[in-house]
PDB file of N, CA and C in Angstrom:
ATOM      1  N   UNK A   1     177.912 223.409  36.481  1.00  0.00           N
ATOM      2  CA  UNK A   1     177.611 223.486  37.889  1.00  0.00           C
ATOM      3  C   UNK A   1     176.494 224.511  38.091  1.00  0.00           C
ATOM      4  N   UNK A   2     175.172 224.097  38.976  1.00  0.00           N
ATOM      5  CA  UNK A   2     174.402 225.079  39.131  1.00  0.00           C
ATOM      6  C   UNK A   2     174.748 225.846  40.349  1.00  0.00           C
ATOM      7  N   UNK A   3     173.976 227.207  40.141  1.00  0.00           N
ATOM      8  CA  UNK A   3     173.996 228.054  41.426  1.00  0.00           C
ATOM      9  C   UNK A   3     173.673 227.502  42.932  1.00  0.00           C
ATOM     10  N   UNK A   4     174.178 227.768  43.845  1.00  0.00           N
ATOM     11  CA  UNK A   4     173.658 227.649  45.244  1.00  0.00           C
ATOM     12  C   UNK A   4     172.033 228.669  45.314  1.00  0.00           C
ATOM     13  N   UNK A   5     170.465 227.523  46.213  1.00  0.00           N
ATOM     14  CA  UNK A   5     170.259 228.716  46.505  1.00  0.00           C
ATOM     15  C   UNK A   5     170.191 229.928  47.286  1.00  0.00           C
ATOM     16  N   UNK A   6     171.198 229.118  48.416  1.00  0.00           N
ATOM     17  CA  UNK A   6     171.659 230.335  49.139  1.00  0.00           C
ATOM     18  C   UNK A   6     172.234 231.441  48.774  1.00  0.00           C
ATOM     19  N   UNK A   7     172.909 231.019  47.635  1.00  0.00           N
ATOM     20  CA  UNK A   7     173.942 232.422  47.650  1.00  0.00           C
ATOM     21  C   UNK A   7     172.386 233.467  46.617  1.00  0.00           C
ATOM     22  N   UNK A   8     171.925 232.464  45.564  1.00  0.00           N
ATOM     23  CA  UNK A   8     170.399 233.317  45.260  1.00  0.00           C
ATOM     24  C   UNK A   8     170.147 234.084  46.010  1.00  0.00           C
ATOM     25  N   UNK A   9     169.384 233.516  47.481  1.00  0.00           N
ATOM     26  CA  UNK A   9     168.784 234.341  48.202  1.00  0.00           C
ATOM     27  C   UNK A   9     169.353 235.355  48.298  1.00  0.00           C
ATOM     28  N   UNK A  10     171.064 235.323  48.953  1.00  0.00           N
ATOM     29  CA  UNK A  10     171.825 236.507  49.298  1.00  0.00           C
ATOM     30  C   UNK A  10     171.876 237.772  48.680  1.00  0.00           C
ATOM     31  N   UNK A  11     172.117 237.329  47.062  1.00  0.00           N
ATOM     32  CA  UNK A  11     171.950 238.176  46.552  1.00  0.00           C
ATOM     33  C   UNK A  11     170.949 239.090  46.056  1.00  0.00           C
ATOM     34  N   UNK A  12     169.678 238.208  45.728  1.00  0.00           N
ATOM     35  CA  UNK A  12     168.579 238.590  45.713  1.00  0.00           C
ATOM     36  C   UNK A  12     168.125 239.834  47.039  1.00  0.00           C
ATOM     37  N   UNK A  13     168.197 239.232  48.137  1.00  0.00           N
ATOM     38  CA  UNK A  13     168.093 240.066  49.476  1.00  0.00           C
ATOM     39  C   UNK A  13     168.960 241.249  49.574  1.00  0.00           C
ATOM     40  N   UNK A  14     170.475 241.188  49.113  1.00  0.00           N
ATOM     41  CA  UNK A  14     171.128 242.654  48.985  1.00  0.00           C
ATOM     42  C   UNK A  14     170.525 243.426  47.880  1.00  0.00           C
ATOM     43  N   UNK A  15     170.160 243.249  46.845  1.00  0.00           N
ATOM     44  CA  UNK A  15     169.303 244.110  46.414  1.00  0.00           C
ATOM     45  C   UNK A  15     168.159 244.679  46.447  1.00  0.00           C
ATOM     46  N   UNK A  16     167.058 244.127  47.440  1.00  0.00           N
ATOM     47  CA  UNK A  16     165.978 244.573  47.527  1.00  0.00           C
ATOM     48  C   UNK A  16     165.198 246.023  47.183  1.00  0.00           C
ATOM     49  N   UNK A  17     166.139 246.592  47.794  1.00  0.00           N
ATOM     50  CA  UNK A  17     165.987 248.168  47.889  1.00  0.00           C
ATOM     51  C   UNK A  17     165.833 249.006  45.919  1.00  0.00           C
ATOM     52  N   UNK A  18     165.988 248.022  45.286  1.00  0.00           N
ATOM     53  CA  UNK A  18     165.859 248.567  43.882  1.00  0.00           C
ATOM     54  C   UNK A  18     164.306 248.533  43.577  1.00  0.00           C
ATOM     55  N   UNK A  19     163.581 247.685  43.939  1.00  0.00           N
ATOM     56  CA  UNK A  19     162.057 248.034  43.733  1.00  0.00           C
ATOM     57  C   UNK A  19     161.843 246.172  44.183  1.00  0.00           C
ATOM     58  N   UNK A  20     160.769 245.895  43.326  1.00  0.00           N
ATOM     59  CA  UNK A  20     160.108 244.220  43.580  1.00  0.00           C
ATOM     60  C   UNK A  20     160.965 243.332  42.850  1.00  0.00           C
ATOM     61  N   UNK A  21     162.183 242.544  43.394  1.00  0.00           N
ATOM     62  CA  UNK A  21     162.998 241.625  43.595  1.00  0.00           C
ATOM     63  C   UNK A  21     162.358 239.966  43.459  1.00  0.00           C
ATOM     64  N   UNK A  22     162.339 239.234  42.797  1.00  0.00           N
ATOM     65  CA  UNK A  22     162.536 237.769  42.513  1.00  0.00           C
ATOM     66  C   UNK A  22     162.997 237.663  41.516  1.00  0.00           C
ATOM     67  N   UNK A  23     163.324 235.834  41.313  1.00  0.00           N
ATOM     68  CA  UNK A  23     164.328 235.195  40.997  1.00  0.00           C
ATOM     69  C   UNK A  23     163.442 234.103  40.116  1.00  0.00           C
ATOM     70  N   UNK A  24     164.086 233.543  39.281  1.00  0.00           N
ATOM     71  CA  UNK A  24     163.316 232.256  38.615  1.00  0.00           C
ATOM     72  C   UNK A  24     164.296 230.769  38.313  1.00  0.00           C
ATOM     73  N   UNK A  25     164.166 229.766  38.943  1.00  0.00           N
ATOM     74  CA  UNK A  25     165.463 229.168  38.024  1.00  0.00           C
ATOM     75  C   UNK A  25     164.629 228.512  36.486  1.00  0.00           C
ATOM     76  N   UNK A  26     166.113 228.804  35.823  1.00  0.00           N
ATOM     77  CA  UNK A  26     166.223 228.184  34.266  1.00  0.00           C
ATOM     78  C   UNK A  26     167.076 227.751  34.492  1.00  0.00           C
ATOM     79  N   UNK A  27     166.760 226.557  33.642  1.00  0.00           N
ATOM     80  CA  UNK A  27     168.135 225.624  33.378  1.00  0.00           C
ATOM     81  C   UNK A  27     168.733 225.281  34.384  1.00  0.00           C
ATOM     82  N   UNK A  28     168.609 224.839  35.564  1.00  0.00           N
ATOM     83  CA  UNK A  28     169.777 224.636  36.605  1.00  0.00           C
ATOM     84  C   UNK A  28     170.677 226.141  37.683  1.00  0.00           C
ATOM     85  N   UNK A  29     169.791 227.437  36.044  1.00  0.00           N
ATOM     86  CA  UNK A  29     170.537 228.943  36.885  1.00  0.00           C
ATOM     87  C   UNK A  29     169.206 229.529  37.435  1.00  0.00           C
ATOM     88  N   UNK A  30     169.734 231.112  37.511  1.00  0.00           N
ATOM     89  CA  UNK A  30     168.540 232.073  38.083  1.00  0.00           C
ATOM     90  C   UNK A  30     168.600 233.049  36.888  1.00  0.00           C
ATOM     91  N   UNK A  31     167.679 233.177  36.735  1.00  0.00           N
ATOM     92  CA  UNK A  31     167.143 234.899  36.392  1.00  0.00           C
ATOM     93  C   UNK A  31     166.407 236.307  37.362  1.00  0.00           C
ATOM     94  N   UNK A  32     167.509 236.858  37.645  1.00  0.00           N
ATOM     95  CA  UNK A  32     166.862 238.061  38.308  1.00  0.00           C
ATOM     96  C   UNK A  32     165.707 238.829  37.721  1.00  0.00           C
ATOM     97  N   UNK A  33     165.292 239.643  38.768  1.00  0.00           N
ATOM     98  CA  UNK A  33     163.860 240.076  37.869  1.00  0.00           C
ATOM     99  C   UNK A  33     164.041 241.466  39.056  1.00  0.00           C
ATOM    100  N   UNK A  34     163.457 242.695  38.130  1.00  0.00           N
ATOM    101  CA  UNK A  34     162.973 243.959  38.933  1.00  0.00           C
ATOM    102  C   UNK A  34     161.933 244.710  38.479  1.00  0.00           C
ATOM    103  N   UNK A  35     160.835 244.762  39.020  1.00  0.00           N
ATOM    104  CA  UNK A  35     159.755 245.018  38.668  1.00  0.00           C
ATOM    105  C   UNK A  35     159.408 244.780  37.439  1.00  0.00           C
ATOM    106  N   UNK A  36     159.103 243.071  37.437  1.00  0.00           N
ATOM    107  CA  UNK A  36     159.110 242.568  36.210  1.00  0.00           C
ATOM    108  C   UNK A  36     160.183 242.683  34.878  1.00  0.00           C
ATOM    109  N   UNK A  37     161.149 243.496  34.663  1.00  0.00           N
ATOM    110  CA  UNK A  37     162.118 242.746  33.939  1.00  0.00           C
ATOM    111  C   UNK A  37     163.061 242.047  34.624  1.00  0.00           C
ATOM    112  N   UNK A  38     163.886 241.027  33.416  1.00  0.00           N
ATOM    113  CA  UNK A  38     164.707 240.855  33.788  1.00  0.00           C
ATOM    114  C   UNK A  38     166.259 241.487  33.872  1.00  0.00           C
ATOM    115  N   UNK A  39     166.695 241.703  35.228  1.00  0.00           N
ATOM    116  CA  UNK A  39     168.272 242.359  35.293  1.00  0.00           C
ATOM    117  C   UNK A  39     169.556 241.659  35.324  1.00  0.00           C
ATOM    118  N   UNK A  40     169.269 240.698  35.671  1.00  0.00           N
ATOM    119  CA  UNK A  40     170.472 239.654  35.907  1.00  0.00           C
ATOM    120  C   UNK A  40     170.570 238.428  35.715  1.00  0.00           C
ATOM    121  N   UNK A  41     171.475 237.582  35.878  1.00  0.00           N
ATOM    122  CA  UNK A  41     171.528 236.135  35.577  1.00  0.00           C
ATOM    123  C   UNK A  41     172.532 235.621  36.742  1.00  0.00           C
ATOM    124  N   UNK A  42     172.146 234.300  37.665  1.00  0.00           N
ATOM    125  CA  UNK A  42     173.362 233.956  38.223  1.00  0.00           C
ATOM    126  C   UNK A  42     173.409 232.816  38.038  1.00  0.00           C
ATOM    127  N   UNK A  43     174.800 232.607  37.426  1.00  0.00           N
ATOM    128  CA  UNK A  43     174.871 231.185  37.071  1.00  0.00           C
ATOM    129  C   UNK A  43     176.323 230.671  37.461  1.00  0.00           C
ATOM    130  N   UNK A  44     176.774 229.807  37.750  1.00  0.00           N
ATOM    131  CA  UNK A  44     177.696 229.306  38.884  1.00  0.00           C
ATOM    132  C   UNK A  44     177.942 230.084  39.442  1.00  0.00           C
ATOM    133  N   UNK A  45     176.973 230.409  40.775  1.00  0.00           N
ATOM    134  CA  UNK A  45     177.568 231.201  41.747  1.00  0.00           C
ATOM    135  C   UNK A  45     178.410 232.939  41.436  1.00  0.00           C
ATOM    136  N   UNK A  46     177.974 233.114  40.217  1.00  0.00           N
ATOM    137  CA  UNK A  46     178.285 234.470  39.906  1.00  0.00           C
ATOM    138  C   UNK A  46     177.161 235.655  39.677  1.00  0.00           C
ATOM    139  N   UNK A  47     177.624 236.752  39.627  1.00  0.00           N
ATOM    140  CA  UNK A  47     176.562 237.337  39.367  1.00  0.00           C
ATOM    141  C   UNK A  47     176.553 238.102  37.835  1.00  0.00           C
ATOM    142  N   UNK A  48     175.723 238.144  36.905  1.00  0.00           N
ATOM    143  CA  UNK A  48     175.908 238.981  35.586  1.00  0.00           C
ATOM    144  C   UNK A  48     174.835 239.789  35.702  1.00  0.00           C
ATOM    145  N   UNK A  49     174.873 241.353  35.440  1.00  0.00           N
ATOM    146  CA  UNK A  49     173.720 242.216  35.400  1.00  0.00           C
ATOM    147  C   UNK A  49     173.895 242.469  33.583  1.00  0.00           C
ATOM    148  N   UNK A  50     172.566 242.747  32.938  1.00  0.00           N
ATOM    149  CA  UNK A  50     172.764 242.923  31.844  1.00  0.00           C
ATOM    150  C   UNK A  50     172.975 244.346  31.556  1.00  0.00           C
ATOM    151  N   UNK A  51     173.888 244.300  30.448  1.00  0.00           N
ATOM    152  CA  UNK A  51     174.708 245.529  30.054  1.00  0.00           C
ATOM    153  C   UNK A  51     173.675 246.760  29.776  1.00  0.00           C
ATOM    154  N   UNK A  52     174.129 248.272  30.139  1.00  0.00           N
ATOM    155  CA  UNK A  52     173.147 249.068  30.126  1.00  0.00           C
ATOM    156  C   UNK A  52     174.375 250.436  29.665  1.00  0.00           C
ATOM    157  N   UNK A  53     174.055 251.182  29.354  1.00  0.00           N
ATOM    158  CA  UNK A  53     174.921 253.001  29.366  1.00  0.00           C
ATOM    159  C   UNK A  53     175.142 253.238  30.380  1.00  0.00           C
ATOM    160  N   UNK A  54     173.767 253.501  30.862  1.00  0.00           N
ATOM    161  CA  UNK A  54     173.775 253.990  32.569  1.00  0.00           C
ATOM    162  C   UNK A  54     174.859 253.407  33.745  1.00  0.00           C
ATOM    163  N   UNK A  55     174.386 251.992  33.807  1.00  0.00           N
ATOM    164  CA  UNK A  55     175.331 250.711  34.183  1.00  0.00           C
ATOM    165  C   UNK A  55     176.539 251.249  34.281  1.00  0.00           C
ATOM    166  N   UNK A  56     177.175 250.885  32.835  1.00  0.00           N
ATOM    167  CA  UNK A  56     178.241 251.204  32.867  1.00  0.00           C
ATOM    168  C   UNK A  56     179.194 252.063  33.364  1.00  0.00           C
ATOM    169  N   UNK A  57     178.357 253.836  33.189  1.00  0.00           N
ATOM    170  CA  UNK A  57     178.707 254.771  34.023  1.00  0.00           C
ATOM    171  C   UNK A  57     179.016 254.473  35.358  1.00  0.00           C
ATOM    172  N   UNK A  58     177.833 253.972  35.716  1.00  0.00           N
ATOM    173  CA  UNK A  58     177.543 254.219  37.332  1.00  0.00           C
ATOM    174  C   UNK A  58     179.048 253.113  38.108  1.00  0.00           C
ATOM    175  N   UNK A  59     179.417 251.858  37.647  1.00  0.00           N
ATOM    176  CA  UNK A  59     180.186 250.968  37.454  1.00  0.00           C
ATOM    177  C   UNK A  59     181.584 251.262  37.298  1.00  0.00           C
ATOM    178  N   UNK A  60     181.853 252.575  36.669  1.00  0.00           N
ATOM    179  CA  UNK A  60     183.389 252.511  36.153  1.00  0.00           C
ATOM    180  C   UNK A  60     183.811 251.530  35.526  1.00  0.00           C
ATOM    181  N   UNK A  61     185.271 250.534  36.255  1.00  0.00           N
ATOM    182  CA  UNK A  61     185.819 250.091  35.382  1.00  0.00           C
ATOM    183  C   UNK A  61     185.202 248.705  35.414  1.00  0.00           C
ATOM    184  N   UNK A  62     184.270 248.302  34.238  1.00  0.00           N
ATOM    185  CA  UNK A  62     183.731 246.922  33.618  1.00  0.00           C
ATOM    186  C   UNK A  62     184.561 246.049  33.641  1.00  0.00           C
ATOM    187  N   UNK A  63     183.947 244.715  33.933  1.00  0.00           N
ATOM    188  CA  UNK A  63     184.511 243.721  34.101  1.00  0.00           C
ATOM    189  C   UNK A  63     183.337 243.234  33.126  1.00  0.00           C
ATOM    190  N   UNK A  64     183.648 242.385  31.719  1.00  0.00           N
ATOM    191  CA  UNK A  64     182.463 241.928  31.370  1.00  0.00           C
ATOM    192  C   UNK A  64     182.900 240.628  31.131  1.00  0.00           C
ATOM    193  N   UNK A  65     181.540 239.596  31.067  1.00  0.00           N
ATOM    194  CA  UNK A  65     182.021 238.315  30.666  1.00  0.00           C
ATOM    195  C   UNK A  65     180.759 237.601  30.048  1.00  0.00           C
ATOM    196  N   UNK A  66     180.722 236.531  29.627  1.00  0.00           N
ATOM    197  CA  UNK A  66     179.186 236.017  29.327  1.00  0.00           C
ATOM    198  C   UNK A  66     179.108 235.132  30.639  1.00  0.00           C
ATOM    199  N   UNK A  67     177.588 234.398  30.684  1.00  0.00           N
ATOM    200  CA  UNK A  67     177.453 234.289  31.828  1.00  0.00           C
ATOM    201  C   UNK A  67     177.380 232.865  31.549  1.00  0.00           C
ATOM    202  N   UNK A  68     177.252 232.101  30.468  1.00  0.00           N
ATOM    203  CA  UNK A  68     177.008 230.965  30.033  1.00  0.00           C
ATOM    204  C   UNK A  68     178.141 230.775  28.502  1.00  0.00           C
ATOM    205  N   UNK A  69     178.539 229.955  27.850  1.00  0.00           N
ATOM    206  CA  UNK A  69     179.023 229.889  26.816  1.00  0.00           C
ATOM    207  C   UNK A  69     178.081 229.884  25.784  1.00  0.00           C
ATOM    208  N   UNK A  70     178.243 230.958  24.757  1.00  0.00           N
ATOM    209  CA  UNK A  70     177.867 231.175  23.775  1.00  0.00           C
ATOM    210  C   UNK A  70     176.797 232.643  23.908  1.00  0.00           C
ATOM    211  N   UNK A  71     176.790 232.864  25.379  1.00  0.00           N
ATOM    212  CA  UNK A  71     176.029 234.096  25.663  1.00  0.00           C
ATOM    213  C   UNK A  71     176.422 235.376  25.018  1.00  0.00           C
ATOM    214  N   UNK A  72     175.906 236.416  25.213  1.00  0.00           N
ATOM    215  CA  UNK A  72     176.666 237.872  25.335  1.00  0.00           C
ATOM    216  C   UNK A  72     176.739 238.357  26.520  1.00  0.00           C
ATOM    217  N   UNK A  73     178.018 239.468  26.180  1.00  0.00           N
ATOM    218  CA  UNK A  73     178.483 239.866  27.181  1.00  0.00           C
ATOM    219  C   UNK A  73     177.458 240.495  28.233  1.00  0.00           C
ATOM    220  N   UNK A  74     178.016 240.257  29.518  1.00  0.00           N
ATOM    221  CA  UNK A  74     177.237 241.036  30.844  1.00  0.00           C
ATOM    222  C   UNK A  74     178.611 241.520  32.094  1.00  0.00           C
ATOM    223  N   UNK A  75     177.640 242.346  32.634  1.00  0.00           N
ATOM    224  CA  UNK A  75     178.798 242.896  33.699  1.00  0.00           C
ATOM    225  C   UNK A  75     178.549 241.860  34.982  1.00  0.00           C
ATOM    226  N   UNK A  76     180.206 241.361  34.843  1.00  0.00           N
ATOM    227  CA  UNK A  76     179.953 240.541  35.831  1.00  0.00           C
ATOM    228  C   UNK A  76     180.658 241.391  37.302  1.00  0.00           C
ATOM    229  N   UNK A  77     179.948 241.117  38.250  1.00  0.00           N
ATOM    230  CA  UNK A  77     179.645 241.632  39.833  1.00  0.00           C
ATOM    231  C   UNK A  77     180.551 240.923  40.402  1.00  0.00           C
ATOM    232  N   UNK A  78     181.731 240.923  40.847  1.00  0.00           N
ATOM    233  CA  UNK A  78     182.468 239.788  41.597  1.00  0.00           C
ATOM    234  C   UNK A  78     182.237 240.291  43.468  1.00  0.00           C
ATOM    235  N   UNK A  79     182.441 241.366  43.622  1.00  0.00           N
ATOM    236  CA  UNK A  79     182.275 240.859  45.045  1.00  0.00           C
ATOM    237  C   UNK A  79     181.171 242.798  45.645  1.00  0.00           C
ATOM    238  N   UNK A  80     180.895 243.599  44.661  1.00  0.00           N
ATOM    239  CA  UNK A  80     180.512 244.255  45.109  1.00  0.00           C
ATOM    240  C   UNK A  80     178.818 244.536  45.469  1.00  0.00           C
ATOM    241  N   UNK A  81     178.169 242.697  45.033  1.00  0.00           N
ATOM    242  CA  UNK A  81     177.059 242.714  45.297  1.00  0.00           C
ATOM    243  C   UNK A  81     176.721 242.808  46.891  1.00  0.00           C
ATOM    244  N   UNK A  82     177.956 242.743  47.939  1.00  0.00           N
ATOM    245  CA  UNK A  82     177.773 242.558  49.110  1.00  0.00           C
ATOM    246  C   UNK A  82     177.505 244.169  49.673  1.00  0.00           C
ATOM    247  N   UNK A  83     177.558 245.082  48.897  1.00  0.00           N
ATOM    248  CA  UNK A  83     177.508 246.752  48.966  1.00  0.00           C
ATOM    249  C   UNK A  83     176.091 246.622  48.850  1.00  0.00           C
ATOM    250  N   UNK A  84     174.913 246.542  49.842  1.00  0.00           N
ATOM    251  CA  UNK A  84     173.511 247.105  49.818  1.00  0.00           C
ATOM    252  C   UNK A  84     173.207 247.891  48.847  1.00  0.00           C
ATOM    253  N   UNK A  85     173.548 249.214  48.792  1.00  0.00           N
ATOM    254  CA  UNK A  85     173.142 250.501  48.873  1.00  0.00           C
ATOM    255  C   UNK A  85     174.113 250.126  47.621  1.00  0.00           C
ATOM    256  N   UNK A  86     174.939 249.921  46.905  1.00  0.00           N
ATOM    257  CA  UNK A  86     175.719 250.427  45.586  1.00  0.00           C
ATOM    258  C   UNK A  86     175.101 248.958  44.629  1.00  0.00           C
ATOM    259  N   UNK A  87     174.812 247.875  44.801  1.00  0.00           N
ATOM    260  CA  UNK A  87     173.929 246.577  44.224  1.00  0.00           C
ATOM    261  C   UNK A  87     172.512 246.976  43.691  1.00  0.00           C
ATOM    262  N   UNK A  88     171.908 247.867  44.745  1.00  0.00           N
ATOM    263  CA  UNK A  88     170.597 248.268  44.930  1.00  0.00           C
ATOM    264  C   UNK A  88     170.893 249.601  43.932  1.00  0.00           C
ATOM    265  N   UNK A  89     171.746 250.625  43.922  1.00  0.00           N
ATOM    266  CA  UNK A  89     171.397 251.062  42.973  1.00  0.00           C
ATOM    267  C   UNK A  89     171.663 251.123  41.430  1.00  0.00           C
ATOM    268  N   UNK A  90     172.704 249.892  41.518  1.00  0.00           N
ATOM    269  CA  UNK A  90     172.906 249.132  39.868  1.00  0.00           C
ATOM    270  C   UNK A  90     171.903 248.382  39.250  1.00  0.00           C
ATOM    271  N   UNK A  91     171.329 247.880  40.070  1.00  0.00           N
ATOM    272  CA  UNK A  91     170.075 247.109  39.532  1.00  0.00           C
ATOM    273  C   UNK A  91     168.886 248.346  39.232  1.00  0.00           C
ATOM    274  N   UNK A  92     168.915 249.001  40.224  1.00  0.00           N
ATOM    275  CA  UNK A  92     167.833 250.058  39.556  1.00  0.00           C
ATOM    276  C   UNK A  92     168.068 251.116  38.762  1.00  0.00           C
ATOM    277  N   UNK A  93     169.205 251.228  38.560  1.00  0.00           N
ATOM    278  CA  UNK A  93     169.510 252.107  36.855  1.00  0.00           C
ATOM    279  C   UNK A  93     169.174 251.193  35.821  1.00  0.00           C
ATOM    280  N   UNK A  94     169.852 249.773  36.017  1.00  0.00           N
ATOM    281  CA  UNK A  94     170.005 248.614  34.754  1.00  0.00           C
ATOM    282  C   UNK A  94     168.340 248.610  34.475  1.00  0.00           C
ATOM    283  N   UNK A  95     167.108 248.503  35.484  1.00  0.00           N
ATOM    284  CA  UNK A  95     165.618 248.159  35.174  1.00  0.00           C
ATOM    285  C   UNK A  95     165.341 249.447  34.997  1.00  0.00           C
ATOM    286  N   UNK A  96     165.665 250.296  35.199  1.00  0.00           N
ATOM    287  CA  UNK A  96     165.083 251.623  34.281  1.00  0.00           C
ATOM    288  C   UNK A  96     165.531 252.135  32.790  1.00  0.00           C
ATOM    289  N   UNK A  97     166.668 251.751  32.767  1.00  0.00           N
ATOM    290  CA  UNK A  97     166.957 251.444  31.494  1.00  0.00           C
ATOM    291  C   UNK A  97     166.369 250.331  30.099  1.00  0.00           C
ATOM    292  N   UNK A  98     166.503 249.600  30.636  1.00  0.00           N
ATOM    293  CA  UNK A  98     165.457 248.231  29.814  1.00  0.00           C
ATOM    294  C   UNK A  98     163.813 248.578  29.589  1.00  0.00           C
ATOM    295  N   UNK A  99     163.690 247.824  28.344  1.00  0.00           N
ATOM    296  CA  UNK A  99     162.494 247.931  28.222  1.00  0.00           C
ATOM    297  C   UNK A  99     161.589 246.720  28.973  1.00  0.00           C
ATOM    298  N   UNK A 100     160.237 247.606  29.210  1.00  0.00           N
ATOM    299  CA  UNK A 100     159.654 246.133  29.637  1.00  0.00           C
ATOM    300  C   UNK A 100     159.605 245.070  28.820  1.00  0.00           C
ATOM    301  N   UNK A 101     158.629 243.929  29.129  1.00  0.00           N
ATOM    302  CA  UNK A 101     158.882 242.794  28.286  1.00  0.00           C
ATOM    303  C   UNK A 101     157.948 243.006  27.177  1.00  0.00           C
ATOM    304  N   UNK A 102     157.998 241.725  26.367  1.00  0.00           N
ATOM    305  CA  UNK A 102     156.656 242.138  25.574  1.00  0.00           C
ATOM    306  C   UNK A 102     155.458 240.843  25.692  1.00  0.00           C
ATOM    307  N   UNK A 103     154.198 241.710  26.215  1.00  0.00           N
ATOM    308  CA  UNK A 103     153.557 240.349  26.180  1.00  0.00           C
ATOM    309  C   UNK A 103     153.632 238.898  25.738  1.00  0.00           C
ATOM    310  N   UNK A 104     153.279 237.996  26.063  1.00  0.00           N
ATOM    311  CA  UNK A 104     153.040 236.916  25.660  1.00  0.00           C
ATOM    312  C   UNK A 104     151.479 236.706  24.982  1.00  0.00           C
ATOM    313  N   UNK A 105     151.444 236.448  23.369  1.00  0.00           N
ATOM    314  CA  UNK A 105     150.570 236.239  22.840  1.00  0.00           C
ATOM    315  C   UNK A 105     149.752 234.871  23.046  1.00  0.00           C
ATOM    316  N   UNK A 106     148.693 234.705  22.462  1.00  0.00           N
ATOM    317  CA  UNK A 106     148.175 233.383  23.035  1.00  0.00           C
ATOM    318  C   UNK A 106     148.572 232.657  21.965  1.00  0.00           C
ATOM    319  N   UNK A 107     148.973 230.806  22.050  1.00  0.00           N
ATOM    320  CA  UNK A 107     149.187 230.032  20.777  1.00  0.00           C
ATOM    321  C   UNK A 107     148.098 230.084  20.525  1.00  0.00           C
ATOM    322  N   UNK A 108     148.259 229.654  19.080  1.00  0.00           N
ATOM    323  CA  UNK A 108     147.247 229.702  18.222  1.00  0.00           C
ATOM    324  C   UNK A 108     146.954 227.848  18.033  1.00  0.00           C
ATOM    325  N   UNK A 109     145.711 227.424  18.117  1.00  0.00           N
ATOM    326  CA  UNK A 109     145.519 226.031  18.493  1.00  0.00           C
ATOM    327  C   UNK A 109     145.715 225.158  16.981  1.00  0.00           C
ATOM    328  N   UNK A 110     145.964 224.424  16.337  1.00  0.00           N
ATOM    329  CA  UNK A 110     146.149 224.083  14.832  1.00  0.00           C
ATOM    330  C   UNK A 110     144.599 222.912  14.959  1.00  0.00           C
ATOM    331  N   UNK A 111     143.984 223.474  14.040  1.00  0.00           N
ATOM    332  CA  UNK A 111     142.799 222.996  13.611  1.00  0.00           C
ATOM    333  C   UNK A 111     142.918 222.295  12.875  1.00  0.00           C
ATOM    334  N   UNK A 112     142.430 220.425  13.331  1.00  0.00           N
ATOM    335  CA  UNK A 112     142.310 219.653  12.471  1.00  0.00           C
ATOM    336  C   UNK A 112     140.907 218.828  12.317  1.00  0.00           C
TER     337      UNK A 112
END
């Protein structure tokens, strides 16, 4: 079952306040994004932030789950993404924690 994109938006929109906020779908899901990395995944209508130290702290008691079968674990968010101000600042520990991405190289064309 894929995500709603309402509930996307929703969530996307309660976090704003962590820095520059969009979303991408894959596969039928979303990938969160904060200032260019990625922080999260929502996929049936759930939310997974990817696992961090910080996170965790800030979080207490973890709830983890994968977000897809065969994934790794992530902290899944059941209802406290509706907290502005405590969403907003899980996502912005989790993207300060992470590294950025790593470029994308150019293919290389096969010469025939």
């Amino acid at each position: 079952m894929s995500s709603d994109q309402d509930f996307v938006e929703f969530v996307t929109d309660q976090m704003d306040a962590a820095g520059n906020i969009s979303y991408r779908k894959m596969f039928g899901e979303y990938a969160i994004y904060c200032d260019g990395k990625v922080v999260a995944l929502i996929c049936d209508n759930q939310l997974f932030v990817k696992p961090t130290d910080n996170g965790r702290s800030y979080i207490g008691d973890v709830c983890e789950a994968p977000p897809y079968p065969g994934a790794k674990l992530y902290f899944l968010i059941q209802d406290a993404f509706e907290d502005r101000e405590w969403i907003s600042d899980l996502i912005k520990i989790t993207a300060k924690e992470l590294p950025m991405p790593k470029p994308k190289g150019m293919k290389k064309r096969s010469s025939k």
